[in-house]
C-alpha atoms as a PDB file:
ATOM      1  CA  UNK A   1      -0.279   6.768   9.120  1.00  0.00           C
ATOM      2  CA  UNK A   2      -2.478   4.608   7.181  1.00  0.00           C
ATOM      3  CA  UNK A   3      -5.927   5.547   5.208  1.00  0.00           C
ATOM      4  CA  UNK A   4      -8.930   5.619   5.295  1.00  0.00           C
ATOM      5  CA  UNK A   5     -10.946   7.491   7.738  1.00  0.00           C
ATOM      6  CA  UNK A   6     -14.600   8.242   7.692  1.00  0.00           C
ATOM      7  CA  UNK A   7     -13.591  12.193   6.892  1.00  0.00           C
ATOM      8  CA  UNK A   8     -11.298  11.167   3.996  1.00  0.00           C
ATOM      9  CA  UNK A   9     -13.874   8.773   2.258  1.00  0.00           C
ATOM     10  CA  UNK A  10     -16.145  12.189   2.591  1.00  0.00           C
ATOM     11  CA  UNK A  11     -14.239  14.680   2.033  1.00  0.00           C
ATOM     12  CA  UNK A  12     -10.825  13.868   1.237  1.00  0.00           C
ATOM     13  CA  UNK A  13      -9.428  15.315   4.379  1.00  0.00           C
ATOM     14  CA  UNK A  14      -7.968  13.502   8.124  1.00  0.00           C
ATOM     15  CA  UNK A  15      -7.855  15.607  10.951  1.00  0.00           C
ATOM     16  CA  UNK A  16      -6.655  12.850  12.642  1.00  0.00           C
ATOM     17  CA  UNK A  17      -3.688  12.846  10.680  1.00  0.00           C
ATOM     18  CA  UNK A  18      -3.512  16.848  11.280  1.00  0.00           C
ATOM     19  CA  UNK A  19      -3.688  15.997  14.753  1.00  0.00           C
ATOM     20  CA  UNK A  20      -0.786  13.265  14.848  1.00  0.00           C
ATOM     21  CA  UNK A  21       1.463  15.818  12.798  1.00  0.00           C
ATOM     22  CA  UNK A  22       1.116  18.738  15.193  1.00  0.00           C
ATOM     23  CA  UNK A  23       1.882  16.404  18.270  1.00  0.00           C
ATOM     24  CA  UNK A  24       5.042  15.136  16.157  1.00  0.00           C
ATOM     25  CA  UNK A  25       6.089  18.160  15.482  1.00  0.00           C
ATOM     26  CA  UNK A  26       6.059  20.305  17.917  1.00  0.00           C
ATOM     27  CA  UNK A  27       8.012  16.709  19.560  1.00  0.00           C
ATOM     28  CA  UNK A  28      10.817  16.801  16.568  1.00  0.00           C
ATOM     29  CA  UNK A  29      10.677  19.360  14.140  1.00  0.00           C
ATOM     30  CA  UNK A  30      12.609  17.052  11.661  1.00  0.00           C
ATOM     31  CA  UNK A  31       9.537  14.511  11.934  1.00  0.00           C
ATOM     32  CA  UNK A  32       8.902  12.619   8.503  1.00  0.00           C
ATOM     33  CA  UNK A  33       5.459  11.280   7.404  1.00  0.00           C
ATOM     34  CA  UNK A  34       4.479   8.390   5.287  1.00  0.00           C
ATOM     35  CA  UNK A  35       0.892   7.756   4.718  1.00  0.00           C
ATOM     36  CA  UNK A  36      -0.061   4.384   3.895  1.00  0.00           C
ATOM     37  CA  UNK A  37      -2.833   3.777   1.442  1.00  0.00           C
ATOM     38  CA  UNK A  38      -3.470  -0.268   2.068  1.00  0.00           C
ATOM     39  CA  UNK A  39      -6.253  -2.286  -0.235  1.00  0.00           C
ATOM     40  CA  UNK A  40      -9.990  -1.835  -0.010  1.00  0.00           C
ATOM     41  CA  UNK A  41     -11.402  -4.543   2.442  1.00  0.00           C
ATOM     42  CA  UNK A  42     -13.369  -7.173   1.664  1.00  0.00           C
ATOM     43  CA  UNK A  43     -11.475  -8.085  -2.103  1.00  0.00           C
ATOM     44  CA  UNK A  44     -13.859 -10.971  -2.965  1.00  0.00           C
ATOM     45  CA  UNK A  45     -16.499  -7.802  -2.891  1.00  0.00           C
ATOM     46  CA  UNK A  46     -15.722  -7.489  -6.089  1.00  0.00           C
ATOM     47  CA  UNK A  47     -16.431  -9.576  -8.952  1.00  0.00           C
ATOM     48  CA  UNK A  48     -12.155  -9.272 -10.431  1.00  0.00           C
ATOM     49  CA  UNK A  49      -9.207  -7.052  -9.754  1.00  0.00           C
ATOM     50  CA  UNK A  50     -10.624  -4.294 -12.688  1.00  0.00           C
ATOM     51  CA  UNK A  51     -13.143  -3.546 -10.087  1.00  0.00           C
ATOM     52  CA  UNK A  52     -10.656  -3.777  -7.282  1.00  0.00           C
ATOM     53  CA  UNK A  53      -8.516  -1.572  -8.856  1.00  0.00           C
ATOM     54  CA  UNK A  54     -10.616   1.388 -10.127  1.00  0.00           C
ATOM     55  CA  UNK A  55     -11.383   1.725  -6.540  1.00  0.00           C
ATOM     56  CA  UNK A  56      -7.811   1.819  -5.468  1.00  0.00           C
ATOM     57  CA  UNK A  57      -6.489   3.917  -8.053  1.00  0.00           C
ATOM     58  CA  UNK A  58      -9.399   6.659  -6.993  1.00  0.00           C
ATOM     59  CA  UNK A  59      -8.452   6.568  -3.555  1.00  0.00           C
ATOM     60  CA  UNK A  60      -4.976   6.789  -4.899  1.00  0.00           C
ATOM     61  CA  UNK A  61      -5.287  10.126  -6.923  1.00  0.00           C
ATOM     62  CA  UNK A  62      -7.353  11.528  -3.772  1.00  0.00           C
ATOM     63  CA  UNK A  63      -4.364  10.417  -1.391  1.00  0.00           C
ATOM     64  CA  UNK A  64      -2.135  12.193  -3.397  1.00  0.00           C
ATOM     65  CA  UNK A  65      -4.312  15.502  -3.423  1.00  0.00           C
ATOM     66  CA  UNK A  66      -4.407  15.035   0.493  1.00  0.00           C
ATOM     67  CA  UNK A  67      -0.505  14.492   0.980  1.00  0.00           C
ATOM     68  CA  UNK A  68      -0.520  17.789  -1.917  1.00  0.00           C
ATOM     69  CA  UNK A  69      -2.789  19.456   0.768  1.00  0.00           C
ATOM     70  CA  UNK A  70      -0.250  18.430   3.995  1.00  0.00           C
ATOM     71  CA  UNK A  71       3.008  19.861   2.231  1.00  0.00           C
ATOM     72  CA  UNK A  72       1.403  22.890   1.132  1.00  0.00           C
ATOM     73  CA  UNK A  73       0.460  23.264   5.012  1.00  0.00           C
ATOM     74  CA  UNK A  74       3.288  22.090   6.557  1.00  0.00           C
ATOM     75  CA  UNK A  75       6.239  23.735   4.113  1.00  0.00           C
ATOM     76  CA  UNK A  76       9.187  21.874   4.489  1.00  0.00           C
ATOM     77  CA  UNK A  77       8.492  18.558   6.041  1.00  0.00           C
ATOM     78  CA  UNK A  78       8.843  15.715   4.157  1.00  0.00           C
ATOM     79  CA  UNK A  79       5.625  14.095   3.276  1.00  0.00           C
ATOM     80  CA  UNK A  80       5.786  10.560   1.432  1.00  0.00           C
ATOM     81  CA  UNK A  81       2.887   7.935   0.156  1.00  0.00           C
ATOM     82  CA  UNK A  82       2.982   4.252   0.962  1.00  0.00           C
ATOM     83  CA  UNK A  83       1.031   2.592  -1.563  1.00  0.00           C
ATOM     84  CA  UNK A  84       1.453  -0.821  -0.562  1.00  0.00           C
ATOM     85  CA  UNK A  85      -2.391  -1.716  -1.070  1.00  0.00           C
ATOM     86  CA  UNK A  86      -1.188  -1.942  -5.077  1.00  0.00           C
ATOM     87  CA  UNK A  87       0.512  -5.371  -3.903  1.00  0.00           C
ATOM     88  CA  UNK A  88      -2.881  -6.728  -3.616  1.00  0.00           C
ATOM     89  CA  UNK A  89      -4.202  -5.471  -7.025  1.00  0.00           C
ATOM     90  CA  UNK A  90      -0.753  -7.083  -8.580  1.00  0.00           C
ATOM     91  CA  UNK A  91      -0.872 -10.118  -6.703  1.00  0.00           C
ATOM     92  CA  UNK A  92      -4.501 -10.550  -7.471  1.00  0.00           C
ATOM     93  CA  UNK A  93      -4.511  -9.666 -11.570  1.00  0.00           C
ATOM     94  CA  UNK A  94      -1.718 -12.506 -11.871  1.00  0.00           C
ATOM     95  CA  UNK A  95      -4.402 -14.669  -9.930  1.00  0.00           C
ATOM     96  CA  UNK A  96      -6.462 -14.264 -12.151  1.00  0.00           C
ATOM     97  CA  UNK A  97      -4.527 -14.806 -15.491  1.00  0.00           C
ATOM     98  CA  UNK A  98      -3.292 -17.891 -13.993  1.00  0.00           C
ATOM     99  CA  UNK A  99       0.267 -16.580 -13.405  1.00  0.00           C
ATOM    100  CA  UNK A 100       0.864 -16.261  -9.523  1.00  0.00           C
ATOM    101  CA  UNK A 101       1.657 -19.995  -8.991  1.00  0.00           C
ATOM    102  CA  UNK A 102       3.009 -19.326  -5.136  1.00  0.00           C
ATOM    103  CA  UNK A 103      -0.558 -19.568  -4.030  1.00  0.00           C
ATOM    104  CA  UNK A 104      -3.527 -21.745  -5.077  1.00  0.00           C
ATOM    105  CA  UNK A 105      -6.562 -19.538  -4.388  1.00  0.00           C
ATOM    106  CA  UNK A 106      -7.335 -16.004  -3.505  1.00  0.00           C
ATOM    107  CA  UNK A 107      -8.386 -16.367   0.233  1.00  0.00           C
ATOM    108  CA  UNK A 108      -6.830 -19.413   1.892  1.00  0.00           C
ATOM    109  CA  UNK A 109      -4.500 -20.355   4.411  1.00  0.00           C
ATOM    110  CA  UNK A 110      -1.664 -17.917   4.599  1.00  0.00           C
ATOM    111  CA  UNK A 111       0.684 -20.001   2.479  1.00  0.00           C
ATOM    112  CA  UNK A 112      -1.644 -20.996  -0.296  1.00  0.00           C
ATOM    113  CA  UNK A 113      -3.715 -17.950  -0.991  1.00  0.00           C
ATOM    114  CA  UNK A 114      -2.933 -13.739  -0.987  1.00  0.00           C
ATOM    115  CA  UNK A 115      -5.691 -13.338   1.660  1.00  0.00           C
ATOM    116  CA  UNK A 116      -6.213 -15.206   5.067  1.00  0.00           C
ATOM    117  CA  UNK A 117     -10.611 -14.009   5.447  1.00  0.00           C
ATOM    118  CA  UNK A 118     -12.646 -12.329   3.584  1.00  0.00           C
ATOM    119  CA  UNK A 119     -12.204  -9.173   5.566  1.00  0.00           C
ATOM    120  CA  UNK A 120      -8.870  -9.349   3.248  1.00  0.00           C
ATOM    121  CA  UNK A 121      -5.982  -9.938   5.854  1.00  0.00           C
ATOM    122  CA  UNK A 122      -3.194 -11.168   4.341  1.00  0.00           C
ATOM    123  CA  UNK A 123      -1.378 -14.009   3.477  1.00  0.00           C
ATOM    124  CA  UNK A 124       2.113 -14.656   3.517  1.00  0.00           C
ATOM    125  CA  UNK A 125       3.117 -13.451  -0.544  1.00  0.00           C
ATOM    126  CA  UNK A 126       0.994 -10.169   0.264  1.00  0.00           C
ATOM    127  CA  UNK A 127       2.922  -9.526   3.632  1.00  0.00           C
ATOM    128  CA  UNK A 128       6.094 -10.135   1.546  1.00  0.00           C
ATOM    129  CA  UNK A 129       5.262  -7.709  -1.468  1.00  0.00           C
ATOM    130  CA  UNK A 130       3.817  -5.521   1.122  1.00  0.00           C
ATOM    131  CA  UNK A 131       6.529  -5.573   3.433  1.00  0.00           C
ATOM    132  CA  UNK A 132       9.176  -5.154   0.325  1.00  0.00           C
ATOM    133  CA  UNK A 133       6.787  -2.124  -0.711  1.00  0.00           C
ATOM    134  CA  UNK A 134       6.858  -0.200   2.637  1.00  0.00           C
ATOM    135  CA  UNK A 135      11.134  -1.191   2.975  1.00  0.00           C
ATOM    136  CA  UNK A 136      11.377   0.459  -0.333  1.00  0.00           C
ATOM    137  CA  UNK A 137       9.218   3.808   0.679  1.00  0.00           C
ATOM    138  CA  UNK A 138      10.626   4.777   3.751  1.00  0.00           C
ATOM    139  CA  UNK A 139      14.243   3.582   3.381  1.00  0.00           C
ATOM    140  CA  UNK A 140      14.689   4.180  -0.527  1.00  0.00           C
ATOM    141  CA  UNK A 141      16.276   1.113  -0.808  1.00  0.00           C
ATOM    142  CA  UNK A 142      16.477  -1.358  -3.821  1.00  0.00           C
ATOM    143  CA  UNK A 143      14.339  -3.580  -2.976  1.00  0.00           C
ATOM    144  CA  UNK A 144      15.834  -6.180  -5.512  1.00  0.00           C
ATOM    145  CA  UNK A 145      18.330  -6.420  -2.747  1.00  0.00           C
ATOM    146  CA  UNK A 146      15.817  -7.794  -0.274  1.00  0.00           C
ATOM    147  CA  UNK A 147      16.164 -11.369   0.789  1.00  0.00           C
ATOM    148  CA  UNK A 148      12.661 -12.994   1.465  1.00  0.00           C
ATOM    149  CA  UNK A 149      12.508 -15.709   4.117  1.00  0.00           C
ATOM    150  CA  UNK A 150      10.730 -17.641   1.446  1.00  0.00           C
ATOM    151  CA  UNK A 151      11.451 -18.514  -2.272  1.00  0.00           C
ATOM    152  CA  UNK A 152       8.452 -17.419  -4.711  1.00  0.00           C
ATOM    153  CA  UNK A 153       8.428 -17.938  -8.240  1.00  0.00           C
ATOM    154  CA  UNK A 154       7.180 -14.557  -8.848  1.00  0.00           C
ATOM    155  CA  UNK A 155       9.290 -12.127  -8.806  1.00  0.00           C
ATOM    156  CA  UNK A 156       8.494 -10.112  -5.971  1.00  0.00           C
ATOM    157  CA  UNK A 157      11.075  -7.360  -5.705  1.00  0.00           C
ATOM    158  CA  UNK A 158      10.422  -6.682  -9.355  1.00  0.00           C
ATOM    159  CA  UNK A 159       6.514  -6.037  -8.767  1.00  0.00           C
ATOM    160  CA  UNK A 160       7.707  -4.172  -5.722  1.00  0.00           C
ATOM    161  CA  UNK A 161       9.982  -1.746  -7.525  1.00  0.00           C
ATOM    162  CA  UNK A 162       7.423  -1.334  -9.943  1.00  0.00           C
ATOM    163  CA  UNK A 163       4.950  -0.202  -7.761  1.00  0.00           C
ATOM    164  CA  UNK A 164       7.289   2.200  -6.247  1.00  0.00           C
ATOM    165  CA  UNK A 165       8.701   3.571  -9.325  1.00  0.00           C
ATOM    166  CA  UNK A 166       5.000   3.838 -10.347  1.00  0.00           C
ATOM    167  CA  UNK A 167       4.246   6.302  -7.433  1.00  0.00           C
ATOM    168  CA  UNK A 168       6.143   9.650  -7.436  1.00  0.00           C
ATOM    169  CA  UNK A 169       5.232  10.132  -3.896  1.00  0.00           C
ATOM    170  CA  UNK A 170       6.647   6.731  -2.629  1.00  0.00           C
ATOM    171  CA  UNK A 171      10.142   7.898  -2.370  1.00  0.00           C
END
């Protein structure tokens, strides 16, 4: 499941998500959960990736307190956190100290830039760290041992496992 309702931004709870784990479960008890917290639309909103991320990492903390609020409610399923919308805030800091040189500008064509509109879809090197991100959370795996279908000079595995290794909820 993947943030951000209306309710959360307000008050930091989903009943949607409620919803979706009371129809699983009652499905398949042995259900798992991973909620997705993506990046904040619009990225050329703001002015550089500080403001980016101090937006992200709030949402982040209140994600956590939400997936805190879904264990203690639903004892003994396994609740996890995707936080693949840190890709963007990685991809875009090395932007912006000149050190991401797999693209040429933030919002592009899809193999030149980490966004495809200014809504923020992504380009290619964001679906790739994203992808890596979300292969990492719900499988566990190392995702140094991902292939990529294309070469990058970054390193993305590393910034993956980073961001994973970040998040004590990811795995």
């Amino acid at each position: 499941m993947i943030c951000c309702s209306q309710e959360f931004i307000n008050a930091g709870t989903d009943s949607g998500i409620t919803q979706w784990m009371d129809y699983a479960l009652a499905q398949n008890p042995e259900t798992r959960f991973a909620l997705a917290l993506p990046w904040p639309d619009f990225p050329q909103n703001y002015p550089s990736v500080a403001e980016v991320a101090e937006l992200w990492n709030g949402g982040h903390a209140l994600w956590h307190a939400l997936i805190d609020a879904l264990r203690a409610a639903y004892p003994g399923v396994e609740i996890s956190c995707i936080p693949h919308g840190r890709a963007a805030l990685e991809l875009r800091a090395r932007f912006e100290m000149d050190a991401l040189p797999d693209v040429d500008r933030m919002t592009g064509e899809s193999d030149t830039a980490i966004f495809t509109d200014r809504k923020g879809h992504a380009g290619q090197i964001l679906k790739d760290l994203g992808t890596s991100v979300w292969l990492g959370a719900i499988y566990g795996v190392e995702v140094t041992d991902v292939l990529f279908t294309r070469d990058y000079e970054t390193d993305l595995a590393e910034i993956a496992e980073t961001i994973l290794g970040d998040d004590p909820y990811a795995r």
